[in-house]
Protein backbone atom coordinates (compact mmCIF):
# COMPACT_ATOMS: atom_id res chain seq x y z
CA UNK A 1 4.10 28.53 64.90
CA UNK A 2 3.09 27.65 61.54
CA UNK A 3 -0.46 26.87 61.03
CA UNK A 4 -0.75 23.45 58.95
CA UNK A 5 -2.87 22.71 56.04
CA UNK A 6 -5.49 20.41 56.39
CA UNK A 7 -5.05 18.78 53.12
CA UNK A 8 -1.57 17.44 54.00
CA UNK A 9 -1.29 14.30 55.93
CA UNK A 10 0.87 15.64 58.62
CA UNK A 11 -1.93 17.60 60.47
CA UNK A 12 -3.61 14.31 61.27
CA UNK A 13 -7.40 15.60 58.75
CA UNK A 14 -8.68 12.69 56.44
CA UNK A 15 -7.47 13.40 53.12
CA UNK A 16 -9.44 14.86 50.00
CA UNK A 17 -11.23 12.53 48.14
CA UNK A 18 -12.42 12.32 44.86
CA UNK A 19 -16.42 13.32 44.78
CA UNK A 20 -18.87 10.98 43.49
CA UNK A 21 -19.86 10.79 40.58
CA UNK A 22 -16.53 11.11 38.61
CA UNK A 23 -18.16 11.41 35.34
CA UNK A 24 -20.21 14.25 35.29
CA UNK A 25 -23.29 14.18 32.69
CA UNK A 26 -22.88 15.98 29.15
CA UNK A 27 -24.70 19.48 28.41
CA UNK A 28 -27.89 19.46 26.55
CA UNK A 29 -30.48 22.04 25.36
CA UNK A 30 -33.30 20.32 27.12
CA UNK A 31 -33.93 22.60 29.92
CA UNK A 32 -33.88 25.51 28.04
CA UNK A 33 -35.92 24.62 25.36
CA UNK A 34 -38.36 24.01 28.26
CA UNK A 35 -38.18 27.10 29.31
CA UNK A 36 -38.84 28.63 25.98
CA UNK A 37 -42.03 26.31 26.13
CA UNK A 38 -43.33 27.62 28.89
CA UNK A 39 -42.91 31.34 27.79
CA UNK A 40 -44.76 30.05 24.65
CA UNK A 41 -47.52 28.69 26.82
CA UNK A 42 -47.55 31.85 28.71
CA UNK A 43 -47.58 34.27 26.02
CA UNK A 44 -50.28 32.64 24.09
CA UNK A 45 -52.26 33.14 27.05
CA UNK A 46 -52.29 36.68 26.47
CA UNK A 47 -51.86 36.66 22.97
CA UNK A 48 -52.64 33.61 20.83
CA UNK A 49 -53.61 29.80 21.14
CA UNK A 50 -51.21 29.45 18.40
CA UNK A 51 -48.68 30.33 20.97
CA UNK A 52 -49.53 28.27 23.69
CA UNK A 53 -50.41 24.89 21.84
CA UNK A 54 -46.35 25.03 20.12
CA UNK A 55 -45.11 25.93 23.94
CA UNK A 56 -47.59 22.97 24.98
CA UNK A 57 -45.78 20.52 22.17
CA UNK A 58 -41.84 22.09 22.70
CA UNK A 59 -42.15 21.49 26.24
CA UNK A 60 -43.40 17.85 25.78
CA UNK A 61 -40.56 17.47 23.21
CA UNK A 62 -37.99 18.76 26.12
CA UNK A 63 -39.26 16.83 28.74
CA UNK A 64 -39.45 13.47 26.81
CA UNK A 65 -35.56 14.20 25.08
CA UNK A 66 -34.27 15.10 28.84
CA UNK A 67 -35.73 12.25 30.43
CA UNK A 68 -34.52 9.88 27.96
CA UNK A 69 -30.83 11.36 27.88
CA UNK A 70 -31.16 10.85 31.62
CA UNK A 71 -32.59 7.20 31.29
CA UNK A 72 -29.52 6.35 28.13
CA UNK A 73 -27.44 8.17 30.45
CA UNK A 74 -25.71 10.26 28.17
């Protein structure tokens, strides 16, 4: 006995549908430009304030260019 395939409508399974959303988001460099921030912000804790205050601003700039990509919904 053959087993059946549950994507075929003879075995009596719902069929495959499409998941939702169907149009997926583009890529951006958001999230890892946040992560460089906080490596910034990290390092200049051991290092320099220099460090810390551009991780401080580059993950403000990340965070504000994500969430508005997300808001546009690009």
């Amino acid at each position: 006995m053959a087993s059946k395939d549950p994507r075929t409508p003879e075995s009596g399974a719902p069929q495959w549908k499409a998941p939702l959303p169907e149009k997926v988001a583009g890529s951006t460099y958001a999230p890892s430009f946040l992560a460089l921030g906080i490596t910034f912000l990290l390092f200049g804790i051991v290092s320099s304030y220099v460090f810390s205050a551009a991780g401080v601003v580059l993950m403000a700039w990340s965070l504000t260019k994500w969430a508005g990509e997300l808001l546009r919904g690009e």
